[in-house]
C-alpha atoms as a PDB file:
ATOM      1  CA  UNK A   1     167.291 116.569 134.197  1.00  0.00           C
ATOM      2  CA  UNK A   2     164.454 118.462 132.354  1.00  0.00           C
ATOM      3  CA  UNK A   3     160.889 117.459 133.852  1.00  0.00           C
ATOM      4  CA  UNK A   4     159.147 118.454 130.884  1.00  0.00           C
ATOM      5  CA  UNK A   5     156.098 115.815 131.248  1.00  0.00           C
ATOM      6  CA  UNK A   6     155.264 116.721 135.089  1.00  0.00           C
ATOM      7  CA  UNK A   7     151.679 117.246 135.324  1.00  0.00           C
ATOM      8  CA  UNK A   8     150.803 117.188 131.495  1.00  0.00           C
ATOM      9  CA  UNK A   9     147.468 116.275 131.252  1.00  0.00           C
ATOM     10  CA  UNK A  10     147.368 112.965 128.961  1.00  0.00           C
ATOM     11  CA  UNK A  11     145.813 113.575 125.467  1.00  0.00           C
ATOM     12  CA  UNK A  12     143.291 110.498 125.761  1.00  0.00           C
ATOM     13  CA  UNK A  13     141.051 110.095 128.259  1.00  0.00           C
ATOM     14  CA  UNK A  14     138.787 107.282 129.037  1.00  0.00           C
ATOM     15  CA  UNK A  15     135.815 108.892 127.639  1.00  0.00           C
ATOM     16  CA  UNK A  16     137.549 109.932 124.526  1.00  0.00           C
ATOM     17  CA  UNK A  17     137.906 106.241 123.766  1.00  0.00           C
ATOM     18  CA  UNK A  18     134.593 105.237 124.937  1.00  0.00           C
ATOM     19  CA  UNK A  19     132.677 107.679 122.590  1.00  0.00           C
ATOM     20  CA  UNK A  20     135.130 106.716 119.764  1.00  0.00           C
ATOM     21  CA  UNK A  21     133.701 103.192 120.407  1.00  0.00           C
ATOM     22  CA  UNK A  22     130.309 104.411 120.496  1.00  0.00           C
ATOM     23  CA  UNK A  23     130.628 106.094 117.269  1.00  0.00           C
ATOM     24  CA  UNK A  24     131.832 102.849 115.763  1.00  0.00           C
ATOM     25  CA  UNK A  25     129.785 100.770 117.148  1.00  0.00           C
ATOM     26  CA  UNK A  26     126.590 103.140 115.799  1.00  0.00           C
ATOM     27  CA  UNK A  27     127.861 102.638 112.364  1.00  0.00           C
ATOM     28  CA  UNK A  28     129.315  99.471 112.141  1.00  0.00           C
ATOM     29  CA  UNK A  29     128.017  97.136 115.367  1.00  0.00           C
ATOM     30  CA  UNK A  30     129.107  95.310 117.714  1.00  0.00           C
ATOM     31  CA  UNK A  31     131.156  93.482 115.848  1.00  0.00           C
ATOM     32  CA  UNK A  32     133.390  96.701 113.820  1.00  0.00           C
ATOM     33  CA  UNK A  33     134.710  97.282 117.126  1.00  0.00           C
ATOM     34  CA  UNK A  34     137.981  96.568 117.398  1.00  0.00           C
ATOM     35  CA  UNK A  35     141.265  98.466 119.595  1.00  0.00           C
ATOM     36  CA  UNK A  36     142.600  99.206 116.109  1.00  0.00           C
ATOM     37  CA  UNK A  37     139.028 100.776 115.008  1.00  0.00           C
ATOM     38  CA  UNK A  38     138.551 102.435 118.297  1.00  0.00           C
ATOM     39  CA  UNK A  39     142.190 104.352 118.106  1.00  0.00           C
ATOM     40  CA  UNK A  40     141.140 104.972 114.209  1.00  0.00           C
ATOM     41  CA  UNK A  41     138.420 106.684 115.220  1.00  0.00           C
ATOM     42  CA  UNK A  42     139.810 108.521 118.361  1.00  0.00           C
ATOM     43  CA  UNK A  43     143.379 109.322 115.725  1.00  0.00           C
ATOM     44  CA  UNK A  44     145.315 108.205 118.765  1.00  0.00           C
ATOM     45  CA  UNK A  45     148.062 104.856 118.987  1.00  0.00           C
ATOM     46  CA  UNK A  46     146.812 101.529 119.674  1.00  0.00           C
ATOM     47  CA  UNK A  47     148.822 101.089 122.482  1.00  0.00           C
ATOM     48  CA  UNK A  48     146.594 104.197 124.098  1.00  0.00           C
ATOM     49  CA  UNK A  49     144.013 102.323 123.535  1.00  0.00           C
ATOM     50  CA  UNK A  50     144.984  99.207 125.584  1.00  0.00           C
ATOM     51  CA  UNK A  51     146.957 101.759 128.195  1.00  0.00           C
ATOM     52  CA  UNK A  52     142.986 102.459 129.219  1.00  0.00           C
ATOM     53  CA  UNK A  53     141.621  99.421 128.599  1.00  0.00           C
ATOM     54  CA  UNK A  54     143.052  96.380 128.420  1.00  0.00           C
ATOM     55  CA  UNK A  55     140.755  94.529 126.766  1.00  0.00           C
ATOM     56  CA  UNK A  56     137.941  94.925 123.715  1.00  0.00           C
ATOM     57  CA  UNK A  57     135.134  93.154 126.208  1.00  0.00           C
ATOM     58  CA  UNK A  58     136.354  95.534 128.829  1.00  0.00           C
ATOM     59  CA  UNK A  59     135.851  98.677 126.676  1.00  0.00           C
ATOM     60  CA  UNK A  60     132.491  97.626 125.361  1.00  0.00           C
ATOM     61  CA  UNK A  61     131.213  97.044 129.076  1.00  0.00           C
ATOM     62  CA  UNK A  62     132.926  99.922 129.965  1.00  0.00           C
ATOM     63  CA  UNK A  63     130.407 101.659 127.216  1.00  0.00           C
ATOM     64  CA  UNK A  64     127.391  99.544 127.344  1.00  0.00           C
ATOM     65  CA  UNK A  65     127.371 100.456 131.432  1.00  0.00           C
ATOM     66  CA  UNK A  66     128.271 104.423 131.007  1.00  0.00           C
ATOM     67  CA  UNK A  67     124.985 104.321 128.261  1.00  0.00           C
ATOM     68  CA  UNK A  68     122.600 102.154 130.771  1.00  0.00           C
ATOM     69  CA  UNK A  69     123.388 105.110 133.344  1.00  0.00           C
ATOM     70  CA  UNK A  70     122.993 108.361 131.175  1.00  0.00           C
ATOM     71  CA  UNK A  71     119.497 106.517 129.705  1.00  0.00           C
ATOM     72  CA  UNK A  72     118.088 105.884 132.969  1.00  0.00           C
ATOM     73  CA  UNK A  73     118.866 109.275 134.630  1.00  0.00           C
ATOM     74  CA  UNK A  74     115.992 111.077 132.748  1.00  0.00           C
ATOM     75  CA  UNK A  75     113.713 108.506 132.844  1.00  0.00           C
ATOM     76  CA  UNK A  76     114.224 107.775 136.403  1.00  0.00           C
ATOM     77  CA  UNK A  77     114.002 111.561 137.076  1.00  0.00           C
ATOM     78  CA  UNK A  78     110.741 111.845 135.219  1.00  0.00           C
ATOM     79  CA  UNK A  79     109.099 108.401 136.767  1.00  0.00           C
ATOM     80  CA  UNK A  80     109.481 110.044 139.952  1.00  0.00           C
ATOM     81  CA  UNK A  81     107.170 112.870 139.328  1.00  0.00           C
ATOM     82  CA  UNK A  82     104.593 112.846 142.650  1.00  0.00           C
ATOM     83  CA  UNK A  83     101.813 112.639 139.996  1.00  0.00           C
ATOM     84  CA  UNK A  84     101.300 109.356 138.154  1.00  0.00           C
ATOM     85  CA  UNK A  85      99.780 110.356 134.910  1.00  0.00           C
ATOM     86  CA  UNK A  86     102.289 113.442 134.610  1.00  0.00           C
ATOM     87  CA  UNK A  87     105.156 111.355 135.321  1.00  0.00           C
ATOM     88  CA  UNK A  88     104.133 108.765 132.827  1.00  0.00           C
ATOM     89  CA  UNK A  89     104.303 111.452 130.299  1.00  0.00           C
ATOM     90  CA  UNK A  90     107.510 112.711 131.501  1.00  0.00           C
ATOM     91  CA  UNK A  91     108.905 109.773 131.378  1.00  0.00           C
ATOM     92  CA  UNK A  92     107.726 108.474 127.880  1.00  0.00           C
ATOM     93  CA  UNK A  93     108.972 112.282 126.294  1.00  0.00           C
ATOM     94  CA  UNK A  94     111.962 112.097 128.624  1.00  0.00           C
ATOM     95  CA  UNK A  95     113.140 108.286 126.203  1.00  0.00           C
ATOM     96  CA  UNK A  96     112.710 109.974 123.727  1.00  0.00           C
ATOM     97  CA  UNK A  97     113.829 113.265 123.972  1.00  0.00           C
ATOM     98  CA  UNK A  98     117.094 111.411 124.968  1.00  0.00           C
ATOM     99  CA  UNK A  99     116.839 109.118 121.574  1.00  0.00           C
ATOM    100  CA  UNK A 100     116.437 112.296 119.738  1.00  0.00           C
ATOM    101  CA  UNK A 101     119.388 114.044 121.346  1.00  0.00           C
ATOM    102  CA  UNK A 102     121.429 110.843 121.449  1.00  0.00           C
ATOM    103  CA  UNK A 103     120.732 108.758 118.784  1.00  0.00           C
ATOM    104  CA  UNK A 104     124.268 106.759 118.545  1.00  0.00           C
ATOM    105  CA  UNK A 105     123.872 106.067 122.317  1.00  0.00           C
ATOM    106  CA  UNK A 106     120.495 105.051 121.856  1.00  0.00           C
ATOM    107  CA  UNK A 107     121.495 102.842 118.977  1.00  0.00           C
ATOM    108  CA  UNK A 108     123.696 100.991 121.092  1.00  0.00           C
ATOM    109  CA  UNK A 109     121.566 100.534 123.866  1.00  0.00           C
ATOM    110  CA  UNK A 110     118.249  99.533 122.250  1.00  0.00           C
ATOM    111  CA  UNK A 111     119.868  97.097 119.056  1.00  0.00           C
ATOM    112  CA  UNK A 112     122.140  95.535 120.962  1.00  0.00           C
ATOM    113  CA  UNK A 113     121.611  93.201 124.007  1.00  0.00           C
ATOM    114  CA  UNK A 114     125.113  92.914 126.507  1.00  0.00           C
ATOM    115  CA  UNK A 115     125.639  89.859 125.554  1.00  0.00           C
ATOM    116  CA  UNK A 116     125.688  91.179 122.003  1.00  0.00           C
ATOM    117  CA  UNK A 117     128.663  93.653 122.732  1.00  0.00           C
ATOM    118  CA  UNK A 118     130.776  91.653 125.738  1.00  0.00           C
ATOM    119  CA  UNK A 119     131.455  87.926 125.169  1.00  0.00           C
ATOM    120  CA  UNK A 120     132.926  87.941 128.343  1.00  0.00           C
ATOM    121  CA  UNK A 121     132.385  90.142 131.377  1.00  0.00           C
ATOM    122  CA  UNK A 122     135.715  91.069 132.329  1.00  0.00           C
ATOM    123  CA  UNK A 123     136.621  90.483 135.892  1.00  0.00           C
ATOM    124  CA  UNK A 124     138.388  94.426 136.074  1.00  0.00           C
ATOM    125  CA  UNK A 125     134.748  95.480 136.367  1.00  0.00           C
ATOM    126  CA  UNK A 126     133.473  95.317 139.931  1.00  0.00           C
ATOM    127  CA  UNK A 127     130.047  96.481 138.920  1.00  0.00           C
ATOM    128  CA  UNK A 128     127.598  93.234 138.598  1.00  0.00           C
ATOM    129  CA  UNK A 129     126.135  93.505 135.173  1.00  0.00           C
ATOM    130  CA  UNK A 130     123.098  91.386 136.901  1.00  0.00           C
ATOM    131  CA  UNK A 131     122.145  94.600 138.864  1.00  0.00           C
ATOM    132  CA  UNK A 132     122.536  97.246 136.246  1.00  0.00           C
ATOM    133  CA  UNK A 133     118.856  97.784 135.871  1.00  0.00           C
ATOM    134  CA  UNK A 134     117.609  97.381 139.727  1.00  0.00           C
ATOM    135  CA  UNK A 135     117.060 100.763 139.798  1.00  0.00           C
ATOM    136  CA  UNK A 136     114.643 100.607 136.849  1.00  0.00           C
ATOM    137  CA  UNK A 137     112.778  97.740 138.381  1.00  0.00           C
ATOM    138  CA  UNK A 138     112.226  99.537 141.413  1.00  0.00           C
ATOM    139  CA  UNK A 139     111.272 102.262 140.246  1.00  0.00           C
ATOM    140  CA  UNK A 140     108.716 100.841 138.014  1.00  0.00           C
ATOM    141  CA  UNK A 141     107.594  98.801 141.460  1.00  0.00           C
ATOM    142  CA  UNK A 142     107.545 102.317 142.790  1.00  0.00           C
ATOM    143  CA  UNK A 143     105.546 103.587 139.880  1.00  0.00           C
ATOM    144  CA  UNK A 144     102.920 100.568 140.043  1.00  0.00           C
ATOM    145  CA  UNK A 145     101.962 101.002 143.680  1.00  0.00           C
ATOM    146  CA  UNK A 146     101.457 105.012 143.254  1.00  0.00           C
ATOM    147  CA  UNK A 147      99.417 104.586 140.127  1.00  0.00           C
ATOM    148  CA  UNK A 148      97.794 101.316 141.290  1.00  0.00           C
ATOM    149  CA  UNK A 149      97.833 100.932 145.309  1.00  0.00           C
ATOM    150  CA  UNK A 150      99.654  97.834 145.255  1.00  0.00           C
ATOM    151  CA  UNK A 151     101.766  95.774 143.037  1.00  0.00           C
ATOM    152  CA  UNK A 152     100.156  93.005 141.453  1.00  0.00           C
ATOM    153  CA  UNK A 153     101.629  91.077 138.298  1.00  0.00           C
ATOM    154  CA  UNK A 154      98.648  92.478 136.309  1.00  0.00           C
ATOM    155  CA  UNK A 155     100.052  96.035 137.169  1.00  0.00           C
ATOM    156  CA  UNK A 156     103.336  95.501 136.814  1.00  0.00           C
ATOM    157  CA  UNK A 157     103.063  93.905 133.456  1.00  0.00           C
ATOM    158  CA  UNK A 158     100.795  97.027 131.956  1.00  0.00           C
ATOM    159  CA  UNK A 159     103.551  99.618 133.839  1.00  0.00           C
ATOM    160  CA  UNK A 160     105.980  97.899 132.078  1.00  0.00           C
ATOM    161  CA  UNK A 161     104.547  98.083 128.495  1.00  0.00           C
ATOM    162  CA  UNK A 162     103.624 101.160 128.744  1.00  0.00           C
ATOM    163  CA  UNK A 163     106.771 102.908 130.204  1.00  0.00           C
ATOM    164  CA  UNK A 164     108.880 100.707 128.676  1.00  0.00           C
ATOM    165  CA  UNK A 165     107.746  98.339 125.634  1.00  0.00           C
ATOM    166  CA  UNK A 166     105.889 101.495 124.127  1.00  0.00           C
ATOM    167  CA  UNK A 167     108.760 103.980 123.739  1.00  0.00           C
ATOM    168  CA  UNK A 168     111.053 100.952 122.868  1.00  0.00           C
ATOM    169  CA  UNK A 169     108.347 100.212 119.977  1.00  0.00           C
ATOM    170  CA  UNK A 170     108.244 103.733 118.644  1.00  0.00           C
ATOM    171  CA  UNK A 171     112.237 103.930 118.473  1.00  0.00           C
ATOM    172  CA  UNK A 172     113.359 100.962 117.316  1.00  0.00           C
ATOM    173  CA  UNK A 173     112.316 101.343 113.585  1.00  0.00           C
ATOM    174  CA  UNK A 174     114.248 104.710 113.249  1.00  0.00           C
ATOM    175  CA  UNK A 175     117.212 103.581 114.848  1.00  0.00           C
ATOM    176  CA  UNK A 176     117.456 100.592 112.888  1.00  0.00           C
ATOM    177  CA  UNK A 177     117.576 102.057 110.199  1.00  0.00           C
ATOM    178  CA  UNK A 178     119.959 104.919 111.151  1.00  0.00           C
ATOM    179  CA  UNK A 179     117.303 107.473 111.249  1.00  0.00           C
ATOM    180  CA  UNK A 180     117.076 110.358 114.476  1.00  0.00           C
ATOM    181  CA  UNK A 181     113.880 109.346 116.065  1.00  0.00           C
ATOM    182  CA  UNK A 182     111.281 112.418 114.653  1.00  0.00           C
ATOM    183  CA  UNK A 183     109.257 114.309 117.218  1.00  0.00           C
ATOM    184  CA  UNK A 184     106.157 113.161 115.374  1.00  0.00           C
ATOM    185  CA  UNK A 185     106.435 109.865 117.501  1.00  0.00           C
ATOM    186  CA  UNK A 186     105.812 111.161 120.308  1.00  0.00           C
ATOM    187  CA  UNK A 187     101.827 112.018 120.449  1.00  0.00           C
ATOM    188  CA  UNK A 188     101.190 108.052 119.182  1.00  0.00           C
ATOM    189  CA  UNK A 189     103.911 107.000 121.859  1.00  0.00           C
ATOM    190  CA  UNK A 190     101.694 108.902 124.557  1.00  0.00           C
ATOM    191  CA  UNK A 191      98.528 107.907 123.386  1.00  0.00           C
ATOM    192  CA  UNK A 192      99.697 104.062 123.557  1.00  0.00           C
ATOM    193  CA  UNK A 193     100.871 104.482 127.083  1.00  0.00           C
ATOM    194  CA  UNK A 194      98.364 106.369 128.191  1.00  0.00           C
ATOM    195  CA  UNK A 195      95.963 103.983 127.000  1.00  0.00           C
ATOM    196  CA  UNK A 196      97.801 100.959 128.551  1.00  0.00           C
ATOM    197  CA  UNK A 197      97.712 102.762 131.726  1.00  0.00           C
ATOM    198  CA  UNK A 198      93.974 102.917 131.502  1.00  0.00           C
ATOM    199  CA  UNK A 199      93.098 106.674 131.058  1.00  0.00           C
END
């Protein structure tokens, strides 16, 4: 008997399926994505589609949690700088170098709330969508006691707008309406944070 499919390396992979969904989802929103309109995209069967994933809510949280991770990894990085005011900077040119560089990705993330993209959250994910973002709030805990001493609500509110409402501001036009984020944002975006921060 001829073995001819040992070790053949399968033609989809997760990922290819997950960026096909992206790329829909970019263009058309949450609610153009379908299994048919993700294997369109990715010109592979629909049954590959559902050999991966078995559901369209466990795809799209499959996506939305893959974008949440490769978003905060730069920022995180940055925000971690042993200088406050530098890593404020950092962090605010790290967003939005990653808009720039990712705009489809950062389309997803910043239109579109979870709940937007997954009705349901499908019980074949173990990872507790609650806790996605604990990192984030500790580090911007972490951020408000360097820059501040302690962490007060006051503090933690004006951390938050700066690092986070500000750069969220400045993108959010462009990406609505389908535009790469320019670099000419990014002296206003620092000058807004910078300002919340106090200096």
């Amino acid at each position: 008997m001829r073995r001819t499919d040992v070790g053949r390396k399968p033609r989809f992979g997760d990922d290819d399926f997950l960026d096909a969904a992206l790329r829909v989802a970019a263009r058309a929103g949450a609610a153009g994505v379908t299994m048919a309109a993700v294997a369109a995209e990715a010109s592979a069967p629909v049954g590959s589609v559902y050999h991966r994933f078995a559901s369209r809510d466990l795809l799209l949280a499959r996506l939305w949690v893959r974008t949440v991770h490769r978003f905060q990894e730069p920022f995180l990085a940055a925000l971690a700088d042993p200088d406050p005011e530098r890593g404020a900077d950092r962090a605010i040119r790290a967003v939005l170098g990653w808009a720039r560089e990712h705009p489809d990705q950062a389309r997803v993330l910043l239109l579109h709330r979870r709940e937007d993209l997954v009705a349901s959250w499908p019980a074949e994910l173990d990872q507790d969508p609650a806790g996605i973002n604990d990192a984030l709030r500790d580090a911007l805990r972490a951020y408000t006691r360097a820059r501040f001493g302690r962490v007060s609500p006051a503090g933690l509110e004006r951390v938050t707008f700066a690092l986070v409402d500000v750069p969220y501001a400045a993108l959010r036009r462009h990406l609505g309406a389908g535009r790469t984020p320019p670099r000419s944002i990014e002296a206003a975006a620092l000058a807004a944070s910078r300002a919340a921060l106090g200096d």
